[in-house]
PDBML (XML) file of the C-alpha atoms, coordinates in Angstrom:
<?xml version="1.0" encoding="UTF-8" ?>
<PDBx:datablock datablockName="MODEL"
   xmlns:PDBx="http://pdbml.pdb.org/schema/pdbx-v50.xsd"
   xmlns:xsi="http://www.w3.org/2001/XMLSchema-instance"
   xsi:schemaLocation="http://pdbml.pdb.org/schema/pdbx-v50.xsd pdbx-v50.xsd">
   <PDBx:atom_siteCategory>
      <PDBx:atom_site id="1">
         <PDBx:B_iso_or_equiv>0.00</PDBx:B_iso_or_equiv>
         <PDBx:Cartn_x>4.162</PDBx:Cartn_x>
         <PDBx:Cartn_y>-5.280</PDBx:Cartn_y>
         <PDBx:Cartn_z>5.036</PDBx:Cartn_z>
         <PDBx:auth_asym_id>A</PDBx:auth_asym_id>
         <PDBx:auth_atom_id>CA</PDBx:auth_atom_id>
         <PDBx:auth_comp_id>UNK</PDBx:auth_comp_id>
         <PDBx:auth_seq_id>1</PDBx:auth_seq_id>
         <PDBx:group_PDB>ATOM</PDBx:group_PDB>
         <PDBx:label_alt_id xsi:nil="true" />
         <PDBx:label_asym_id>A</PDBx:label_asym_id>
         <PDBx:label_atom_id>CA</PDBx:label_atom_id>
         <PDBx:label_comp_id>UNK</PDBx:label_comp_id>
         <PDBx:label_entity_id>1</PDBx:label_entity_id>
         <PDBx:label_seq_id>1</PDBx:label_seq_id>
         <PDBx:occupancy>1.00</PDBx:occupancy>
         <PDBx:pdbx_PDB_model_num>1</PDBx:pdbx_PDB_model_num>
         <PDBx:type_symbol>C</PDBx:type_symbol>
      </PDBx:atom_site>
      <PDBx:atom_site id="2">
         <PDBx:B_iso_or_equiv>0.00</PDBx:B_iso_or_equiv>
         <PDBx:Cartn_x>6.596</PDBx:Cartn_x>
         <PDBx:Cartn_y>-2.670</PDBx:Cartn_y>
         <PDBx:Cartn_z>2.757</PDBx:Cartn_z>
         <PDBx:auth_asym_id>A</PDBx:auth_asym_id>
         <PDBx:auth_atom_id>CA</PDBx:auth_atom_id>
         <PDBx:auth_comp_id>UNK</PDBx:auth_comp_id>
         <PDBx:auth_seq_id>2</PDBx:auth_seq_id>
         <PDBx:group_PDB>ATOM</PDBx:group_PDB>
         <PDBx:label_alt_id xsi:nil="true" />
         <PDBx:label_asym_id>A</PDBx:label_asym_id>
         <PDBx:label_atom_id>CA</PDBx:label_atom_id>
         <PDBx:label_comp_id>UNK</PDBx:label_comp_id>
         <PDBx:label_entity_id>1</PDBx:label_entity_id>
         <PDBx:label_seq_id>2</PDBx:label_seq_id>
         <PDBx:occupancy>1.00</PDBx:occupancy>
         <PDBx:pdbx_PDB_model_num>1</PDBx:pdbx_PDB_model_num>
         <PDBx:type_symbol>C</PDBx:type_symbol>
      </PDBx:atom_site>
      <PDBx:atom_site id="3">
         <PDBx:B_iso_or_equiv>0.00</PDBx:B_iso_or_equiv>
         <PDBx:Cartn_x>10.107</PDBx:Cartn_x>
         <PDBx:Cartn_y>-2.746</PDBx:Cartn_y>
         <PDBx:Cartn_z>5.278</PDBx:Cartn_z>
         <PDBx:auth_asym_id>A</PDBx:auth_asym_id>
         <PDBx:auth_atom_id>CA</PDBx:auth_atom_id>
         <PDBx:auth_comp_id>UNK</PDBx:auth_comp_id>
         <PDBx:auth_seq_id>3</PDBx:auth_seq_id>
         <PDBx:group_PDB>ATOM</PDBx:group_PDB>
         <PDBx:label_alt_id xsi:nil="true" />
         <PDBx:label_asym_id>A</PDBx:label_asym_id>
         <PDBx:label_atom_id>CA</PDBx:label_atom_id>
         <PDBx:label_comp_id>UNK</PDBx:label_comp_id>
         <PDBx:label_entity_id>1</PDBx:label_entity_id>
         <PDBx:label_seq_id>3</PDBx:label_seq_id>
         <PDBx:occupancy>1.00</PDBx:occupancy>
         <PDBx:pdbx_PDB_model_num>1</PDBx:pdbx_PDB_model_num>
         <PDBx:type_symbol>C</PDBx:type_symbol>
      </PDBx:atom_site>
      <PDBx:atom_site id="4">
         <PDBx:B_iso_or_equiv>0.00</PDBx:B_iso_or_equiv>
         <PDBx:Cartn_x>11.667</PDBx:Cartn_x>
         <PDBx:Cartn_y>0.386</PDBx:Cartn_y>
         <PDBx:Cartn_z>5.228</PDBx:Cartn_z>
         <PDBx:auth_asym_id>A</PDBx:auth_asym_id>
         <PDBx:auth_atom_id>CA</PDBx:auth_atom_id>
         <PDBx:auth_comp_id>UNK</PDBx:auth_comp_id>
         <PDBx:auth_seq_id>4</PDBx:auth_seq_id>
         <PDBx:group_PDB>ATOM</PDBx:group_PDB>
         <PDBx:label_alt_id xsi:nil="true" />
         <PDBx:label_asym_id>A</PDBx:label_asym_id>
         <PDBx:label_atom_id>CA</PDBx:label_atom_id>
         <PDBx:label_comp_id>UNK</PDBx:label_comp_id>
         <PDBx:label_entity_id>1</PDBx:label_entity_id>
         <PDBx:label_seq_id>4</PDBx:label_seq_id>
         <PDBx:occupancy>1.00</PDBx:occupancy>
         <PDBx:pdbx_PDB_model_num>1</PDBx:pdbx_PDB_model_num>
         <PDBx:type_symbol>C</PDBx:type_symbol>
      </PDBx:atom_site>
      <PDBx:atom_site id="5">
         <PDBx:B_iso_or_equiv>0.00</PDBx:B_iso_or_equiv>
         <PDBx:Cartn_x>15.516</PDBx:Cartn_x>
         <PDBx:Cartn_y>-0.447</PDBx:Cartn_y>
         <PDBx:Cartn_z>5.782</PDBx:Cartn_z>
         <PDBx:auth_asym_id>A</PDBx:auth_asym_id>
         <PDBx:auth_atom_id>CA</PDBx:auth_atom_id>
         <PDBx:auth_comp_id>UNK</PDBx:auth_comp_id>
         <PDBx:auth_seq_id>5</PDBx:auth_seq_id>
         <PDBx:group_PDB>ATOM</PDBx:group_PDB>
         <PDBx:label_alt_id xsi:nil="true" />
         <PDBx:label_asym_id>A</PDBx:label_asym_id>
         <PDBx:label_atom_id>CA</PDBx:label_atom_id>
         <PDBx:label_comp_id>UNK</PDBx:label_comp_id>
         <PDBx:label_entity_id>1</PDBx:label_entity_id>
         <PDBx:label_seq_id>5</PDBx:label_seq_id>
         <PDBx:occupancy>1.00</PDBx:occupancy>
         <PDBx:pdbx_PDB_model_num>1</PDBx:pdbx_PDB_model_num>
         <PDBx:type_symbol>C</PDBx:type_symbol>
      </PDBx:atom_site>
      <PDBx:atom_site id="6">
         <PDBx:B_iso_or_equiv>0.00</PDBx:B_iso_or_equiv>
         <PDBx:Cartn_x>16.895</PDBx:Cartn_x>
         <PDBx:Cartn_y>2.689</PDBx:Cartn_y>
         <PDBx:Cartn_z>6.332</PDBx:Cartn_z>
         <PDBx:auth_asym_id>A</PDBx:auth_asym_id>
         <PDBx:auth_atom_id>CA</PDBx:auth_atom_id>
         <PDBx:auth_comp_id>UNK</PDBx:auth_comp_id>
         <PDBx:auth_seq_id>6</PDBx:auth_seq_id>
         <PDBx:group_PDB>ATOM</PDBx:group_PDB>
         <PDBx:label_alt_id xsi:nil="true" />
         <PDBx:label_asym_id>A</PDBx:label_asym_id>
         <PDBx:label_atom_id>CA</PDBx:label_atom_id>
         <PDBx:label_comp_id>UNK</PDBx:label_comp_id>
         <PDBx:label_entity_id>1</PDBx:label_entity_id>
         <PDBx:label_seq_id>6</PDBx:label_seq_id>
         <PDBx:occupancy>1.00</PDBx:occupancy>
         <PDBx:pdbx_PDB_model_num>1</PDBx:pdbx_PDB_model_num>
         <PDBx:type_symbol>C</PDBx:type_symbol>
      </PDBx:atom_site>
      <PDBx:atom_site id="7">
         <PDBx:B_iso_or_equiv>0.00</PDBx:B_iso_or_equiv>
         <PDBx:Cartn_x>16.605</PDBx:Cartn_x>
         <PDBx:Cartn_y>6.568</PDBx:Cartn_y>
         <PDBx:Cartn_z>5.588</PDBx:Cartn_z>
         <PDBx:auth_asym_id>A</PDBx:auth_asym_id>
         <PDBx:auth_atom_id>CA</PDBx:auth_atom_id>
         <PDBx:auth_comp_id>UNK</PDBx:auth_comp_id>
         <PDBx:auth_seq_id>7</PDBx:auth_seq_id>
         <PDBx:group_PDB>ATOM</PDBx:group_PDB>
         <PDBx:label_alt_id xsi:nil="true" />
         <PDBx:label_asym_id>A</PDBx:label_asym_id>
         <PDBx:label_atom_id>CA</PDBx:label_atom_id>
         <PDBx:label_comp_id>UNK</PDBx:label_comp_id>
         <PDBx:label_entity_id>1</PDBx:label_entity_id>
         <PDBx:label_seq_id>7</PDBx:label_seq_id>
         <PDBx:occupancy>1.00</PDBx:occupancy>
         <PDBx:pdbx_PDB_model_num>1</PDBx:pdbx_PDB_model_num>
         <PDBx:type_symbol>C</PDBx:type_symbol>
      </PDBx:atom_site>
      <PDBx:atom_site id="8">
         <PDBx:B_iso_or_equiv>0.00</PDBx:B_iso_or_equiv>
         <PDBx:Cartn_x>15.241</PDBx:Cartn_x>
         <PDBx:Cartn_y>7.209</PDBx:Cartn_y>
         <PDBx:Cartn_z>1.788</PDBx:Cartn_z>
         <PDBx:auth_asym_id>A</PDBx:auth_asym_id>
         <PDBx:auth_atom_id>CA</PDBx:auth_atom_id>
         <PDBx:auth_comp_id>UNK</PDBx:auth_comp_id>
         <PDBx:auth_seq_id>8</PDBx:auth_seq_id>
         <PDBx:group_PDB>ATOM</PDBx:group_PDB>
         <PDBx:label_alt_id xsi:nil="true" />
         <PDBx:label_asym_id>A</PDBx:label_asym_id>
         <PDBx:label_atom_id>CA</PDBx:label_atom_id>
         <PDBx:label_comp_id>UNK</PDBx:label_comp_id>
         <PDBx:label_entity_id>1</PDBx:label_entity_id>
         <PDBx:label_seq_id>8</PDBx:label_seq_id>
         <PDBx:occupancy>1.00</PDBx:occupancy>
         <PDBx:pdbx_PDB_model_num>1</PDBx:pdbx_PDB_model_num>
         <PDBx:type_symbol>C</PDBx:type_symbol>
      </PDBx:atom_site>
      <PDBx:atom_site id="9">
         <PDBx:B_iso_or_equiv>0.00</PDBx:B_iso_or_equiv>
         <PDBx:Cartn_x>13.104</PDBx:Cartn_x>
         <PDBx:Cartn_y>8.828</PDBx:Cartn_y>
         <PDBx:Cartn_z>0.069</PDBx:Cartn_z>
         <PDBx:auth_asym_id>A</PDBx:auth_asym_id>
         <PDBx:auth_atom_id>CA</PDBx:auth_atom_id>
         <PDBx:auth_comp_id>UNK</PDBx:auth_comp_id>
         <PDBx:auth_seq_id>9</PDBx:auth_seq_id>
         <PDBx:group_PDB>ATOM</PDBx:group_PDB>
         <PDBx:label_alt_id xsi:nil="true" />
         <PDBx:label_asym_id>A</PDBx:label_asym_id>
         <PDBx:label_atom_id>CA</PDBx:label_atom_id>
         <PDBx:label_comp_id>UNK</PDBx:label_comp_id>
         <PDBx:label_entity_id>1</PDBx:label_entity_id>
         <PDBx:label_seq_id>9</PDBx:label_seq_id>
         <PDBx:occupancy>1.00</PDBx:occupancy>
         <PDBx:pdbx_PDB_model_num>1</PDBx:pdbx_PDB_model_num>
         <PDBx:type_symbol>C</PDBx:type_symbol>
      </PDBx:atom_site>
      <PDBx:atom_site id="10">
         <PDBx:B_iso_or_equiv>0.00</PDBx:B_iso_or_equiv>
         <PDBx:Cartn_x>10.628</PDBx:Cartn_x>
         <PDBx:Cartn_y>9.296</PDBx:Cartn_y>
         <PDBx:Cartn_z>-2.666</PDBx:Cartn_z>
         <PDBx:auth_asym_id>A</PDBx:auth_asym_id>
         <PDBx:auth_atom_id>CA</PDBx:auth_atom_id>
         <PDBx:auth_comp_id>UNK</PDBx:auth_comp_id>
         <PDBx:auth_seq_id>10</PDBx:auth_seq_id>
         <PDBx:group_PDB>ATOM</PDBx:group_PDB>
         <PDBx:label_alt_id xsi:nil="true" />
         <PDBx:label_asym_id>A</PDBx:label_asym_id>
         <PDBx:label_atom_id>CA</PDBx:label_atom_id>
         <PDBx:label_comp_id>UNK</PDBx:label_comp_id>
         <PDBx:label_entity_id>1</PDBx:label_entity_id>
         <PDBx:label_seq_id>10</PDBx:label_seq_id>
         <PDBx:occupancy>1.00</PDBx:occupancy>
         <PDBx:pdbx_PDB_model_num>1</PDBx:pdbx_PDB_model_num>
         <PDBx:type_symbol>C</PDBx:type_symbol>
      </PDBx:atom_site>
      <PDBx:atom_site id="11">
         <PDBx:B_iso_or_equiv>0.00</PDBx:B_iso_or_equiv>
         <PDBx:Cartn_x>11.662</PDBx:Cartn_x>
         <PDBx:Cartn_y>11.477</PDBx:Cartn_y>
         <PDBx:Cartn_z>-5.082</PDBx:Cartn_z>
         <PDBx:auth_asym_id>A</PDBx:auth_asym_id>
         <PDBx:auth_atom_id>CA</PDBx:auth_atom_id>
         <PDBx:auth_comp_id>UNK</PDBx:auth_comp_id>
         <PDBx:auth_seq_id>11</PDBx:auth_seq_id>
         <PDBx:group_PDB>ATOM</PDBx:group_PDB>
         <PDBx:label_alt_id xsi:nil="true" />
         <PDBx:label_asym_id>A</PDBx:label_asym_id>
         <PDBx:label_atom_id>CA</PDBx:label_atom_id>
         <PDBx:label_comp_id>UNK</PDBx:label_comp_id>
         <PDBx:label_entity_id>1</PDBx:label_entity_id>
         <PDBx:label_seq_id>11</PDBx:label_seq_id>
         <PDBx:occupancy>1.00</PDBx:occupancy>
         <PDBx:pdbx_PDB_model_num>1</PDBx:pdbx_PDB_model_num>
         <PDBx:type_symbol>C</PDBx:type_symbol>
      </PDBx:atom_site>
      <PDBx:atom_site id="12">
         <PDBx:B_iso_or_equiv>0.00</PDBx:B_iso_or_equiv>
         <PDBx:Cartn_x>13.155</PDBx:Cartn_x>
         <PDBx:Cartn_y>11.392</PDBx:Cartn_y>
         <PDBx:Cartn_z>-9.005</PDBx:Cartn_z>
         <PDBx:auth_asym_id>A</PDBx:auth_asym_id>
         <PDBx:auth_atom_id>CA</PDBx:auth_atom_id>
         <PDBx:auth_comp_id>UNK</PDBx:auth_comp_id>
         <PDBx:auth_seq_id>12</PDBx:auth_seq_id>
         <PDBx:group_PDB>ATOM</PDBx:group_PDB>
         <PDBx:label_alt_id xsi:nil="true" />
         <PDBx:label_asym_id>A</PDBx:label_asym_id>
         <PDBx:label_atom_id>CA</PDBx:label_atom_id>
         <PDBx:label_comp_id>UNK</PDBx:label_comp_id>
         <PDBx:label_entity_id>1</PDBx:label_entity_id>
         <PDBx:label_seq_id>12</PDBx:label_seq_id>
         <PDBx:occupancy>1.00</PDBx:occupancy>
         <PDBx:pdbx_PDB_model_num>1</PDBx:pdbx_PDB_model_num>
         <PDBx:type_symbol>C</PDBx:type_symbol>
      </PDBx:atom_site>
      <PDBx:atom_site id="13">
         <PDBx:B_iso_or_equiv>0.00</PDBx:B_iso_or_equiv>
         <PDBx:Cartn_x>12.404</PDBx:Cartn_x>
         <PDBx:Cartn_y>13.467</PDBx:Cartn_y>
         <PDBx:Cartn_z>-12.073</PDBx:Cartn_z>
         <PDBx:auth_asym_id>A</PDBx:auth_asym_id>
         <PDBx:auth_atom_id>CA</PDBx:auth_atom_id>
         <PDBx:auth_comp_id>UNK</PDBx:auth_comp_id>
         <PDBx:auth_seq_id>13</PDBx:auth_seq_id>
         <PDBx:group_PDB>ATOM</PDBx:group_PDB>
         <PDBx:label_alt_id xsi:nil="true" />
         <PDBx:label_asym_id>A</PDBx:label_asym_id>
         <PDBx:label_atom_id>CA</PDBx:label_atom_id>
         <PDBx:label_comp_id>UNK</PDBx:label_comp_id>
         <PDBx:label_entity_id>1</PDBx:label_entity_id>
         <PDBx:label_seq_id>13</PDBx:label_seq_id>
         <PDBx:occupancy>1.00</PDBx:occupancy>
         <PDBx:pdbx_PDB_model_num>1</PDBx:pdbx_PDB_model_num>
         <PDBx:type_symbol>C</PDBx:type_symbol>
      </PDBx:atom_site>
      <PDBx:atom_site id="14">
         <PDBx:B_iso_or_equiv>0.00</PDBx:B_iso_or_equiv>
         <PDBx:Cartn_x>9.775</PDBx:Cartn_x>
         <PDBx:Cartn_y>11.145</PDBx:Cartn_y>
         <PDBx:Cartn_z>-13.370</PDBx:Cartn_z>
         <PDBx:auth_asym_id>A</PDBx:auth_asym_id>
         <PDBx:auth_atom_id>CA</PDBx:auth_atom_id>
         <PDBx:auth_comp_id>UNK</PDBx:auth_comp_id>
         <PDBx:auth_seq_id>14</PDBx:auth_seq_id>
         <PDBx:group_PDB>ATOM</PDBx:group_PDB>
         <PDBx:label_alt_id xsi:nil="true" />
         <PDBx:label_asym_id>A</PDBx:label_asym_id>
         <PDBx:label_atom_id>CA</PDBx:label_atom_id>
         <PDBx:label_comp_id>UNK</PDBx:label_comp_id>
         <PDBx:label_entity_id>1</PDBx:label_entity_id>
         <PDBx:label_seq_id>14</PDBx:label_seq_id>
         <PDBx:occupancy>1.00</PDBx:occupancy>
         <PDBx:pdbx_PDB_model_num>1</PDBx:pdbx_PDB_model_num>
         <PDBx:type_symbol>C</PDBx:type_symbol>
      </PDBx:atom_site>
      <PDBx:atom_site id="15">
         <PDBx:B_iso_or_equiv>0.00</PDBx:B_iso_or_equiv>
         <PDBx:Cartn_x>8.024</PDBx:Cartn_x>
         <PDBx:Cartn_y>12.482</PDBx:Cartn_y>
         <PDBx:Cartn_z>-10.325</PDBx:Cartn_z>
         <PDBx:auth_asym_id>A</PDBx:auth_asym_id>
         <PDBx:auth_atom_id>CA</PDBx:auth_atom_id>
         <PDBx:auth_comp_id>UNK</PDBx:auth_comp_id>
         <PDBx:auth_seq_id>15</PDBx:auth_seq_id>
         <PDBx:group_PDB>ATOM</PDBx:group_PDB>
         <PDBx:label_alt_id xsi:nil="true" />
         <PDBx:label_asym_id>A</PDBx:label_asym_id>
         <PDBx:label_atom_id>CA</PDBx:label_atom_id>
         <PDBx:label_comp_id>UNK</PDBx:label_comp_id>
         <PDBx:label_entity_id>1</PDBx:label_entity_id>
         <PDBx:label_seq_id>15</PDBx:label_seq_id>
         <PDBx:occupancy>1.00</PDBx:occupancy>
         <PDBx:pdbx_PDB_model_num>1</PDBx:pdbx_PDB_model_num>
         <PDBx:type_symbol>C</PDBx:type_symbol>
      </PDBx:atom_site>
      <PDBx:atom_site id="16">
         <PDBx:B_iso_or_equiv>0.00</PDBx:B_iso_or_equiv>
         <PDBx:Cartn_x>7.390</PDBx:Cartn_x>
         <PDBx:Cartn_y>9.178</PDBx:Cartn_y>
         <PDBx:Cartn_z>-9.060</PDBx:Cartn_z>
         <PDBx:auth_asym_id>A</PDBx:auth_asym_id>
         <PDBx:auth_atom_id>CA</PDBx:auth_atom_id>
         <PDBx:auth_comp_id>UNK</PDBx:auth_comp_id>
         <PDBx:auth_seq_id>16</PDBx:auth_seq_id>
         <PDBx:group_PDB>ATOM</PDBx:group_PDB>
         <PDBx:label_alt_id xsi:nil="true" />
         <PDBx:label_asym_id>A</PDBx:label_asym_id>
         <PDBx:label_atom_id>CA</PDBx:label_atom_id>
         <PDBx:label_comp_id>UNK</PDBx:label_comp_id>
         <PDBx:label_entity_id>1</PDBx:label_entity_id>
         <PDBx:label_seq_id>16</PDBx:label_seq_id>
         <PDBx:occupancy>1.00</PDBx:occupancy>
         <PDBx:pdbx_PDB_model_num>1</PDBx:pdbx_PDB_model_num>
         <PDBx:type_symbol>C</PDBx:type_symbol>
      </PDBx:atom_site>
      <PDBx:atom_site id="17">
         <PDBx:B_iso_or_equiv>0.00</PDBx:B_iso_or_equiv>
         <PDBx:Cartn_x>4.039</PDBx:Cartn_x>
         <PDBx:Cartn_y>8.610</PDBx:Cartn_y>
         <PDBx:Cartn_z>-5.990</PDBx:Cartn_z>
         <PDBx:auth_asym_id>A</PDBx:auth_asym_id>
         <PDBx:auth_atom_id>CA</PDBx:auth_atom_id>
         <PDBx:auth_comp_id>UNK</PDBx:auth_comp_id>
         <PDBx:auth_seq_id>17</PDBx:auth_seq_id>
         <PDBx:group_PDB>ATOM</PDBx:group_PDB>
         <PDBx:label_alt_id xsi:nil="true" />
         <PDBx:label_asym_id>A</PDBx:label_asym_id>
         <PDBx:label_atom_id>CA</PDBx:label_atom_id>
         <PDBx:label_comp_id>UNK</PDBx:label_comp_id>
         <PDBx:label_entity_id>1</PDBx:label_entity_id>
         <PDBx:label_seq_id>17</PDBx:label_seq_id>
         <PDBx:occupancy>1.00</PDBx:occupancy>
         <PDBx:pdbx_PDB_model_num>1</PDBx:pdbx_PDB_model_num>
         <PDBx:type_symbol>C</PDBx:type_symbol>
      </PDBx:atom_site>
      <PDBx:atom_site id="18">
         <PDBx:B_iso_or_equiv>0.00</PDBx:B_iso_or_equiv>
         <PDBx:Cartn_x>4.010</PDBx:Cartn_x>
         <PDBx:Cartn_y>6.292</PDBx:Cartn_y>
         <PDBx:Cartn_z>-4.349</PDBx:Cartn_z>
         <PDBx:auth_asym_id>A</PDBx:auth_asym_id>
         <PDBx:auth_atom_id>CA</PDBx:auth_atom_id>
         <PDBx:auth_comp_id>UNK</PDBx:auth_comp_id>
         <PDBx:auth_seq_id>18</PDBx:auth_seq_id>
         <PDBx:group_PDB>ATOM</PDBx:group_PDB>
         <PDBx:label_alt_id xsi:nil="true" />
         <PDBx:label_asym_id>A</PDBx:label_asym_id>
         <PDBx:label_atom_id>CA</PDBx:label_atom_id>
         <PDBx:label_comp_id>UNK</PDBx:label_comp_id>
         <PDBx:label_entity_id>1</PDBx:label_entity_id>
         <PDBx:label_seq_id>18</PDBx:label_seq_id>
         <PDBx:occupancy>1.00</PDBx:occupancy>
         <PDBx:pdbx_PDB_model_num>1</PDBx:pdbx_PDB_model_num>
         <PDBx:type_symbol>C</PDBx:type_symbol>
      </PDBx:atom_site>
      <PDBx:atom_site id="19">
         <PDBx:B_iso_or_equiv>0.00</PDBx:B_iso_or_equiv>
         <PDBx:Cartn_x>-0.262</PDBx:Cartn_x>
         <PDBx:Cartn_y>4.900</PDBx:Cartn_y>
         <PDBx:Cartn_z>-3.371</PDBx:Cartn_z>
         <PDBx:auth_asym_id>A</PDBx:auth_asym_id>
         <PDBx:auth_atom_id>CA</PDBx:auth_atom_id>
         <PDBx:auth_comp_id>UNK</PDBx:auth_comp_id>
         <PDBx:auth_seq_id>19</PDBx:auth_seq_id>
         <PDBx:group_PDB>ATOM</PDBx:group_PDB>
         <PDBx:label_alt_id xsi:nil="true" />
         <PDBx:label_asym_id>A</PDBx:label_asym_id>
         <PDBx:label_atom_id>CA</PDBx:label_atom_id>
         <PDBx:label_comp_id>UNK</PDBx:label_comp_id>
         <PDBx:label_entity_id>1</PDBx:label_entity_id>
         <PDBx:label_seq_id>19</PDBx:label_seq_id>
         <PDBx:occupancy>1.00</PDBx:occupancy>
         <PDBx:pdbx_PDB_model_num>1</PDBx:pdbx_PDB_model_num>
         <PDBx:type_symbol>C</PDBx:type_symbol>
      </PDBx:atom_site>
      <PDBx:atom_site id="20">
         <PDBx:B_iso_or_equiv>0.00</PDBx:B_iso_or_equiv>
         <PDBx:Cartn_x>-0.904</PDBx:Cartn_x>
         <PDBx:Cartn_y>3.019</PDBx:Cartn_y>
         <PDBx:Cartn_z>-1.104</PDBx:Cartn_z>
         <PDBx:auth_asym_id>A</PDBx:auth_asym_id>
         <PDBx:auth_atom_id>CA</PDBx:auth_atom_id>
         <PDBx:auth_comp_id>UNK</PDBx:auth_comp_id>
         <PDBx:auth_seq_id>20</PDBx:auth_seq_id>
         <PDBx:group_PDB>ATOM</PDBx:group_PDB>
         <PDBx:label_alt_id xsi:nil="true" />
         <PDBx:label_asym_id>A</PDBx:label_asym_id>
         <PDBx:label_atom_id>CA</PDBx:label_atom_id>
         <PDBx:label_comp_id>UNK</PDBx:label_comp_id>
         <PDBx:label_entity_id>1</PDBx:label_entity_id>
         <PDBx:label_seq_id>20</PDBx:label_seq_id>
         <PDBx:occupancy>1.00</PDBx:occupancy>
         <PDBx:pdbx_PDB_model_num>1</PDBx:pdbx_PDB_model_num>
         <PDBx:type_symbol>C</PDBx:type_symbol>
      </PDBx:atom_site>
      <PDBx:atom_site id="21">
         <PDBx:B_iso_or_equiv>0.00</PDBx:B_iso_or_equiv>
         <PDBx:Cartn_x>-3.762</PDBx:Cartn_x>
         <PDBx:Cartn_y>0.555</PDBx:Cartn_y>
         <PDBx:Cartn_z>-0.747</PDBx:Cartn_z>
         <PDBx:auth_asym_id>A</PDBx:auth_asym_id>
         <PDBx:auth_atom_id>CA</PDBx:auth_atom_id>
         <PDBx:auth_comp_id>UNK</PDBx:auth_comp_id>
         <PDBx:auth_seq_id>21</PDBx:auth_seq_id>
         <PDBx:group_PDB>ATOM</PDBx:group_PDB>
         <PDBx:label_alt_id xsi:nil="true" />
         <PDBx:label_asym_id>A</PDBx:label_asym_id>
         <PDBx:label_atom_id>CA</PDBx:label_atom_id>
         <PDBx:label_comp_id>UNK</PDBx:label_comp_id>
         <PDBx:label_entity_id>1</PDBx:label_entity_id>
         <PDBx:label_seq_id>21</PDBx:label_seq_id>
         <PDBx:occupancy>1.00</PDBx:occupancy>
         <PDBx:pdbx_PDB_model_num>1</PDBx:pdbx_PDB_model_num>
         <PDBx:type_symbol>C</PDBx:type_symbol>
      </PDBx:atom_site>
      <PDBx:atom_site id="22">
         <PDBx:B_iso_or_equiv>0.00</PDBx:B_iso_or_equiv>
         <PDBx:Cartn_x>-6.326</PDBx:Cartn_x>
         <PDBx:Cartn_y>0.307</PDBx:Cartn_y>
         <PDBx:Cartn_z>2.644</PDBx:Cartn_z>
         <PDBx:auth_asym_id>A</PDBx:auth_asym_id>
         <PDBx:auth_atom_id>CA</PDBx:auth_atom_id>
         <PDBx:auth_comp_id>UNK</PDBx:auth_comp_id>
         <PDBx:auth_seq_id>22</PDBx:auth_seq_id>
         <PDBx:group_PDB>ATOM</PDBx:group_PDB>
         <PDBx:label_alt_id xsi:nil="true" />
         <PDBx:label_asym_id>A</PDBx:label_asym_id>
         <PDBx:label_atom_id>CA</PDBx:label_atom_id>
         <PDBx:label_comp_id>UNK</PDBx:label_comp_id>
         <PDBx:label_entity_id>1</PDBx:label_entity_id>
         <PDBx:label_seq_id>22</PDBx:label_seq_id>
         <PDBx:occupancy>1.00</PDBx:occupancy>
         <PDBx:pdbx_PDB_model_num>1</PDBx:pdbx_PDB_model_num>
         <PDBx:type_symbol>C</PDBx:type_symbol>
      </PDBx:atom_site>
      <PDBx:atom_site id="23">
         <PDBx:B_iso_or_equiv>0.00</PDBx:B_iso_or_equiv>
         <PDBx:Cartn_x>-5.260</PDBx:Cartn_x>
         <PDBx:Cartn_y>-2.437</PDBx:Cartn_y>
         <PDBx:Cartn_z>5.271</PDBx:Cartn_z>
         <PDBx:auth_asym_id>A</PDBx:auth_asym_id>
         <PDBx:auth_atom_id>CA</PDBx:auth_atom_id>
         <PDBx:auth_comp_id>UNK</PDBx:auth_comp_id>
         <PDBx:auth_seq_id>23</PDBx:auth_seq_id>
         <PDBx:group_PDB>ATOM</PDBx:group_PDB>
         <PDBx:label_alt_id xsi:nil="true" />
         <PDBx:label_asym_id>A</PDBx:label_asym_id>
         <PDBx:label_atom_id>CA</PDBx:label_atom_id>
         <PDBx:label_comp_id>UNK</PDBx:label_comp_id>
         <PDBx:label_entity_id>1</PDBx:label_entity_id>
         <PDBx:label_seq_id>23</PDBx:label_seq_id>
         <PDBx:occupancy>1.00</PDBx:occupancy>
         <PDBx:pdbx_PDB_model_num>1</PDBx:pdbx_PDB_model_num>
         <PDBx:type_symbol>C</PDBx:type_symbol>
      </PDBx:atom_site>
      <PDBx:atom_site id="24">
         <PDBx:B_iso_or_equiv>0.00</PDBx:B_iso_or_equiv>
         <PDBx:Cartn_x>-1.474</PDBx:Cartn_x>
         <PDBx:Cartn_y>-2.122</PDBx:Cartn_y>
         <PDBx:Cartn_z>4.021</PDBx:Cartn_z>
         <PDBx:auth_asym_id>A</PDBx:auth_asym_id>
         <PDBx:auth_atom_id>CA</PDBx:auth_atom_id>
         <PDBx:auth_comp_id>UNK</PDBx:auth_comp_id>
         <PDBx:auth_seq_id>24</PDBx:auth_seq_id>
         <PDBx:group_PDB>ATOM</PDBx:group_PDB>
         <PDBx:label_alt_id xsi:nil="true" />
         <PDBx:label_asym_id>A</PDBx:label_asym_id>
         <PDBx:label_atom_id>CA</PDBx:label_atom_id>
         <PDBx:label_comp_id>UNK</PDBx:label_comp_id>
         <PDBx:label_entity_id>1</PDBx:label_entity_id>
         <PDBx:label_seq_id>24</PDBx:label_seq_id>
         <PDBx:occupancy>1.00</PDBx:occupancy>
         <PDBx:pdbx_PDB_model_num>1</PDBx:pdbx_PDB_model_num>
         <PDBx:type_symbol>C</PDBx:type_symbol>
      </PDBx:atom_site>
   </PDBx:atom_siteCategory>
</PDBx:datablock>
């Protein structure tokens, strides 16, 4: 499992996604 520790985000000027794969 990806842990999210806290309040962030997703975000940048390289535009950056985030995919995610099934059963994750």
């Amino acid at each position: 499992p990806y842990i999210i520790n806290g309040d962030y985000a997703i975000q940048g000027s390289a535009n950056p996604i985030v995919t995610i794969e099934a059963g994750v």
